[in-house]
N, C-alpha and C. Protein backbone atom coordinates (compact mmCIF):
# COMPACT_ATOMS: atom_id res chain seq x y z
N UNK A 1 0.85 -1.17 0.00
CA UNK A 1 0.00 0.00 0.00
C UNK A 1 0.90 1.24 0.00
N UNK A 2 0.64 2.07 -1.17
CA UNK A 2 1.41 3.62 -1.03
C UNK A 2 1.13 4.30 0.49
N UNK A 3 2.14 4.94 0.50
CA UNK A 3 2.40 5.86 1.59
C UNK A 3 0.58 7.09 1.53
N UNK A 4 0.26 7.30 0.75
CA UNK A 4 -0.86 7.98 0.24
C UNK A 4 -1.97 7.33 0.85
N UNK A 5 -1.87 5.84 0.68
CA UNK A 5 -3.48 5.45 0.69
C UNK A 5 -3.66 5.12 2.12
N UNK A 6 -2.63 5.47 3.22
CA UNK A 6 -2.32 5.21 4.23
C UNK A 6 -2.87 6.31 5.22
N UNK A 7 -3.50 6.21 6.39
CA UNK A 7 -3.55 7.11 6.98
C UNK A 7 -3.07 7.41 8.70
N UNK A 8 -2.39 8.65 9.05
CA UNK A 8 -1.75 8.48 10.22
C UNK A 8 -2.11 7.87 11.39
N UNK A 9 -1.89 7.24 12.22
CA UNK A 9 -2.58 6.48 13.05
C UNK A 9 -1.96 7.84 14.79
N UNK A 10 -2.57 7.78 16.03
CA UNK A 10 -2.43 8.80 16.78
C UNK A 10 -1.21 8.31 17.54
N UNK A 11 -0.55 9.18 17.96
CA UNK A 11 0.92 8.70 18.28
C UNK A 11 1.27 9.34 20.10
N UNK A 12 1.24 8.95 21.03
CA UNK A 12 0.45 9.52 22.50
C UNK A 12 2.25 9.54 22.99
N UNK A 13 3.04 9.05 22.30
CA UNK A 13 4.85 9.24 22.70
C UNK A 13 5.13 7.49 23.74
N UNK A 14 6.21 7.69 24.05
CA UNK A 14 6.54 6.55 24.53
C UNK A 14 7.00 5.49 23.53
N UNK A 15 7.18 6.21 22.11
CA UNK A 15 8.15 5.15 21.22
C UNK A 15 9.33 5.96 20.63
N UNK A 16 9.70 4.86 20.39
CA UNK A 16 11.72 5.45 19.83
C UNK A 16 11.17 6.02 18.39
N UNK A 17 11.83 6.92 18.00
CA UNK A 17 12.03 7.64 17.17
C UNK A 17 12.56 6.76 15.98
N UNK A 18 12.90 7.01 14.71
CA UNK A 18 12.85 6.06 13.46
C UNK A 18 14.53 6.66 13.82
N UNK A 19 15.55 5.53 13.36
CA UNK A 19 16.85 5.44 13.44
C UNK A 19 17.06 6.11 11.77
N UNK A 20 18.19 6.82 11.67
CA UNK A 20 18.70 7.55 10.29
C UNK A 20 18.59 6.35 9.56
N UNK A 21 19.22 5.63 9.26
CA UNK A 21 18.96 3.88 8.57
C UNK A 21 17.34 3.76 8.40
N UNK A 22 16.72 4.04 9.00
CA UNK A 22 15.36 4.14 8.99
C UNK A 22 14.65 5.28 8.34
N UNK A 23 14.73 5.94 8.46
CA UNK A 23 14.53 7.12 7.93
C UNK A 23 15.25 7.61 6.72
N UNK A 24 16.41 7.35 5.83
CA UNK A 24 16.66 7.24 4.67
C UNK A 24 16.42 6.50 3.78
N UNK A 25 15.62 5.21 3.93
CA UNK A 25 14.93 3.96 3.52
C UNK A 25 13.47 4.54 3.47
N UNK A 26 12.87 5.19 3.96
CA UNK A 26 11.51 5.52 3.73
C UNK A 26 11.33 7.07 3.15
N UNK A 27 12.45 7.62 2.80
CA UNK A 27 12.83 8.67 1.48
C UNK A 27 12.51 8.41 0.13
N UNK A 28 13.25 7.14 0.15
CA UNK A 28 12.67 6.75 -1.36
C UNK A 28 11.17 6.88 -2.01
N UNK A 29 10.38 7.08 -1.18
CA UNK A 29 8.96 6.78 -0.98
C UNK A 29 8.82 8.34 -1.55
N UNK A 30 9.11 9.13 -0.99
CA UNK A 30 9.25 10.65 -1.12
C UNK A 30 10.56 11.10 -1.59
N UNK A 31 10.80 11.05 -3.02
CA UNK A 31 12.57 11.38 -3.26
C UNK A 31 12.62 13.03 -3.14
N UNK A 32 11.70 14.00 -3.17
CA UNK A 32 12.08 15.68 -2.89
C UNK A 32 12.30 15.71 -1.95
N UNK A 33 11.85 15.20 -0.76
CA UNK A 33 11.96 15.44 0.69
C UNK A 33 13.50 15.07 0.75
N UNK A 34 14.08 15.93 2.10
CA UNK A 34 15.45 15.65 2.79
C UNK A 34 15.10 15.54 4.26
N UNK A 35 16.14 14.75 4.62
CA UNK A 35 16.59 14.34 6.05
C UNK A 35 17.46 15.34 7.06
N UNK A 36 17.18 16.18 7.65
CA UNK A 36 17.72 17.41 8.21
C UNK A 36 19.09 16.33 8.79
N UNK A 37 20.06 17.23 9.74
CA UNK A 37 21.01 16.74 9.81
C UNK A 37 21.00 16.28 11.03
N UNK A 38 20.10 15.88 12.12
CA UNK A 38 19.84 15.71 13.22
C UNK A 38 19.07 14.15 12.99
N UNK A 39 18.15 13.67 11.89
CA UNK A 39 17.68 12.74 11.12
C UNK A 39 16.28 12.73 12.26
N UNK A 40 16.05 14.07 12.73
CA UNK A 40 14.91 14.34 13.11
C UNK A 40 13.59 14.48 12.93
N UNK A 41 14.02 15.17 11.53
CA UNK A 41 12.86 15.89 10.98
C UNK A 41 12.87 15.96 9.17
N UNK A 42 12.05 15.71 8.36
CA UNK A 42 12.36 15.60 6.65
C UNK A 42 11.58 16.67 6.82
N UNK A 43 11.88 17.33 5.57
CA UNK A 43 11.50 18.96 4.52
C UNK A 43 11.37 19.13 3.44
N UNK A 44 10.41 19.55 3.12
CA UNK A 44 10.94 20.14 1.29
C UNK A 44 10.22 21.87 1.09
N UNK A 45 10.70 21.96 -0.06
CA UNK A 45 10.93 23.27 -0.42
C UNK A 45 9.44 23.04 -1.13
N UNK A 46 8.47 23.83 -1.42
CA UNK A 46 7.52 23.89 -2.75
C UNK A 46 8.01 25.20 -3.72
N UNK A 47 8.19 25.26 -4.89
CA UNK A 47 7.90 26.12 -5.89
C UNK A 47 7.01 26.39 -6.13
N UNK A 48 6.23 27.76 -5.79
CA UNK A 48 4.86 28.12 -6.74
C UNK A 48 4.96 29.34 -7.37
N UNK A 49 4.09 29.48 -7.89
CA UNK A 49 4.37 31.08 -9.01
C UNK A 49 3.84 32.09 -8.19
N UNK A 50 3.35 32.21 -7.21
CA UNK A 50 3.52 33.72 -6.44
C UNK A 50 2.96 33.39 -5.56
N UNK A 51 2.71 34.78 -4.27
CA UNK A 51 2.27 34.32 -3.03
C UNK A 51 1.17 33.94 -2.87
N UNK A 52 -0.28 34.59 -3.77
CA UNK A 52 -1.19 34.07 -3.75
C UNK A 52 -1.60 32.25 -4.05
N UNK A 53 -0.62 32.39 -4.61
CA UNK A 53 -0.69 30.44 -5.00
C UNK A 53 -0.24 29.77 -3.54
N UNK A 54 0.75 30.06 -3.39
CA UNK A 54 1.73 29.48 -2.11
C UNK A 54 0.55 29.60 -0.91
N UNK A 55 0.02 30.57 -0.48
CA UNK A 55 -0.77 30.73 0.44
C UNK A 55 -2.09 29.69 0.03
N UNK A 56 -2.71 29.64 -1.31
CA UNK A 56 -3.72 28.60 -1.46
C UNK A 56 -3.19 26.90 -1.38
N UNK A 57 -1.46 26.80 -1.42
CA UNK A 57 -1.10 25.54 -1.20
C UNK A 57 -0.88 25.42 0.49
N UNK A 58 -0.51 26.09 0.67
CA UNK A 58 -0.58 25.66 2.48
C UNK A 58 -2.49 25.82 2.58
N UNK A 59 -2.69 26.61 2.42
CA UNK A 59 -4.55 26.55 2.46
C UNK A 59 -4.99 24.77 2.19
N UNK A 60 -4.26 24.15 1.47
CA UNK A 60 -5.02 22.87 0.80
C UNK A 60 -4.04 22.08 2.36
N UNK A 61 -3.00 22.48 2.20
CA UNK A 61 -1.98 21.46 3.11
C UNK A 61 -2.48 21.68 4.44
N UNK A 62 -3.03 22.41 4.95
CA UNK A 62 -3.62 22.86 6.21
C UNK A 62 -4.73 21.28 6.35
N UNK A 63 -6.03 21.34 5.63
CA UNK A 63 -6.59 20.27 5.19
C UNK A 63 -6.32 19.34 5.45
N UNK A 64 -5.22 19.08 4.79
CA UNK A 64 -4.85 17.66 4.93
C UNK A 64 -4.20 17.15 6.50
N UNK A 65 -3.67 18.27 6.75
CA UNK A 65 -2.97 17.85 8.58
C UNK A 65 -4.33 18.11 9.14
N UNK A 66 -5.40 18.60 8.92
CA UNK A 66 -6.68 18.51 9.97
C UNK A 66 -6.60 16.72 10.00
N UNK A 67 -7.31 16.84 8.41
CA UNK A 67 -7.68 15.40 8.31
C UNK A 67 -6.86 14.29 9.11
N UNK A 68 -5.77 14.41 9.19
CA UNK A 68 -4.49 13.54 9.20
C UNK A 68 -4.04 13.11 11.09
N UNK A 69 -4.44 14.50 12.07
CA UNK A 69 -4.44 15.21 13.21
C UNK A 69 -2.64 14.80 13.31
N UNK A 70 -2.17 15.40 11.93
CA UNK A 70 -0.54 15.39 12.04
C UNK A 70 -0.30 16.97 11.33
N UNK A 71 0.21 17.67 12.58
CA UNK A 71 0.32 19.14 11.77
C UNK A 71 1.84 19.47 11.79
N UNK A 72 2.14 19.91 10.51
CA UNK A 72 4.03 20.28 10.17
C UNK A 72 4.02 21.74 10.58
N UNK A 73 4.91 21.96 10.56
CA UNK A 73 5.68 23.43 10.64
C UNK A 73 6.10 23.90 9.16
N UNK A 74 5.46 24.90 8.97
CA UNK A 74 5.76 25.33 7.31
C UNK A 74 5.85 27.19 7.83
N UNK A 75 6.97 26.95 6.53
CA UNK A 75 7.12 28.12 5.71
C UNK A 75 6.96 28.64 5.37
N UNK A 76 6.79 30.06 5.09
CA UNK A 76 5.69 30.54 3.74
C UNK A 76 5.75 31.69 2.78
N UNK A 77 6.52 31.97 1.85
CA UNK A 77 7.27 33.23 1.32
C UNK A 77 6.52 33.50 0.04
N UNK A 78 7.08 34.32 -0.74
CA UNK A 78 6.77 34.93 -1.87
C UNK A 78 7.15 33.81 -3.17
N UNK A 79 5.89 32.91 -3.90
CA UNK A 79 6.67 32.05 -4.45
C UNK A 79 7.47 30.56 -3.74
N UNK A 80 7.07 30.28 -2.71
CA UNK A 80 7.66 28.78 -2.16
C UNK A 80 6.39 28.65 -0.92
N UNK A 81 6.77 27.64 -0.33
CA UNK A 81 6.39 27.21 1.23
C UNK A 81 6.68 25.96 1.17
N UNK A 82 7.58 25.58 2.84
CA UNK A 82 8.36 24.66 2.94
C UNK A 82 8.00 23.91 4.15
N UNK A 83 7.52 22.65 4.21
CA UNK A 83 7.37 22.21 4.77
C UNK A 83 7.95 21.56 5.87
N UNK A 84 7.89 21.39 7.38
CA UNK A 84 8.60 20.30 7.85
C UNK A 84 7.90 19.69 8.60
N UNK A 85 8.46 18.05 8.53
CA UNK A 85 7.38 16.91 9.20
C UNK A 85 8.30 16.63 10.28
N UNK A 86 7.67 16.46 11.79
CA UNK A 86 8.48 15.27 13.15
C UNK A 86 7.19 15.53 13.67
N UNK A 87 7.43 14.29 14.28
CA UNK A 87 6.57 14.18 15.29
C UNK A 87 7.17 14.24 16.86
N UNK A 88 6.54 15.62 16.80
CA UNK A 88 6.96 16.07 18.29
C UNK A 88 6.80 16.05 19.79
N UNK A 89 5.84 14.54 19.80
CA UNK A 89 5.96 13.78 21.11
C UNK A 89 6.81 12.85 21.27
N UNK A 90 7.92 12.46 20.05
CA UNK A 90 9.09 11.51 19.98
C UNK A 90 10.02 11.90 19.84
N UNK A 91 9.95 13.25 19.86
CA UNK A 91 11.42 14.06 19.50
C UNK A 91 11.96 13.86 17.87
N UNK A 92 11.22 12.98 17.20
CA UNK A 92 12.21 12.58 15.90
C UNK A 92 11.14 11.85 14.77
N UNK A 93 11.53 11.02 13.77
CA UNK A 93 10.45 10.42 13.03
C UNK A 93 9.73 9.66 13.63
N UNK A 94 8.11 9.29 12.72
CA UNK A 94 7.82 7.99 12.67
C UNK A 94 6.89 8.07 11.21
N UNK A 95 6.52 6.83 10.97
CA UNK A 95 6.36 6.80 9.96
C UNK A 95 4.54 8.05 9.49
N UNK A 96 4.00 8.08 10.28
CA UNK A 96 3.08 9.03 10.26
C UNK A 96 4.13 10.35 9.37
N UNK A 97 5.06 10.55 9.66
CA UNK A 97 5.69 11.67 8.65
C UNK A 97 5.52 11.52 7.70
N UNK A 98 6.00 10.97 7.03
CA UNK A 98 6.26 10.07 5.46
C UNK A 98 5.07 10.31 5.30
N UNK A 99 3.72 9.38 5.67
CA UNK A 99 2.67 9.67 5.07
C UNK A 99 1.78 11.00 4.55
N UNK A 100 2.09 11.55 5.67
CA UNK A 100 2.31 13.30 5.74
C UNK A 100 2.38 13.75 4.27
N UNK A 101 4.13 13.43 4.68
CA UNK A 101 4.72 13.94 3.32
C UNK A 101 4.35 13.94 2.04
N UNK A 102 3.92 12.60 1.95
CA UNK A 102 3.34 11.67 0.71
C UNK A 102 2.21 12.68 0.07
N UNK A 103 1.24 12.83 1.06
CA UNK A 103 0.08 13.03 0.86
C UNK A 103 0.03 14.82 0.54
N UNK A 104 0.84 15.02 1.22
CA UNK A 104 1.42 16.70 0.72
C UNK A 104 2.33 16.80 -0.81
N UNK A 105 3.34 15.80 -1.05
CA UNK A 105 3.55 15.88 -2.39
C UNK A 105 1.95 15.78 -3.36
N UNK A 106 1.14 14.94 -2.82
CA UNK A 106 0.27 14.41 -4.26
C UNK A 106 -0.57 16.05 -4.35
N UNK A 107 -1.04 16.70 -2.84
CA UNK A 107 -1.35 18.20 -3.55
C UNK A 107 -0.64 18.79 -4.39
N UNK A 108 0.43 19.09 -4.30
CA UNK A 108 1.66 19.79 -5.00
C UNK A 108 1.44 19.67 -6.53
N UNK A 109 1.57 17.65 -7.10
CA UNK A 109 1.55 17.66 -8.39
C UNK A 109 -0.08 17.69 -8.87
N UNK A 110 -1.34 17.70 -7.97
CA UNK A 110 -2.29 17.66 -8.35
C UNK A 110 -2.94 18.39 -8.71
């Protein structure tokens, strides 16, 4: 099952965080996204053609972290907004990111 058709399950803490080995293996899934240098937290950049767009893509991405009850920390400039996924009752990944992610790329190309 894609990372997409997947949905986050609620995460209350008390589990280990996804090991870098772990978390560069479930990149592939998402090849724009990067692995910050702490292997805390993955990011990506969006390109859009101006702020009014950028602001209607976090508008859609907002949505989706309701739906999801997984909310990132984003960015938001003239022309981009950048996402970042952790889950911050583990200090670090789990796979609820990724899906995140996933599901935030398919707005992007959709």
């Amino acid at each position: 099952m894609s990372l997409t058709e997947q949905a986050c399950v609620p995460c209350q803490g008390g589990v280990e965080p996804m090991s870098r080995k772990q978390a560069e293996a479930m990149l592939a899934e998402i090849p724009e996204w990067q692995l910050d240098d702490s292997a805390r937290m993955i990011y990506r950049r969006y390109r859009l053609r101006n702020f009014v767009e950028a602001v209607d893509f976090v508008n859609r991405v907002t949505e989706v972290a309701e739906a999801e009850d997984h909310h990132p920390d984003i960015l938001l400039g003239y022309g981009y907004a950048e996402v970042r996924v952790q889950t911050h009752k583990i200090g670090g990944l789990h796979e609820n990111d990724f899906i995140l992610a996933a599901k935030v790329d398919a707005l992007y190309q959709g």
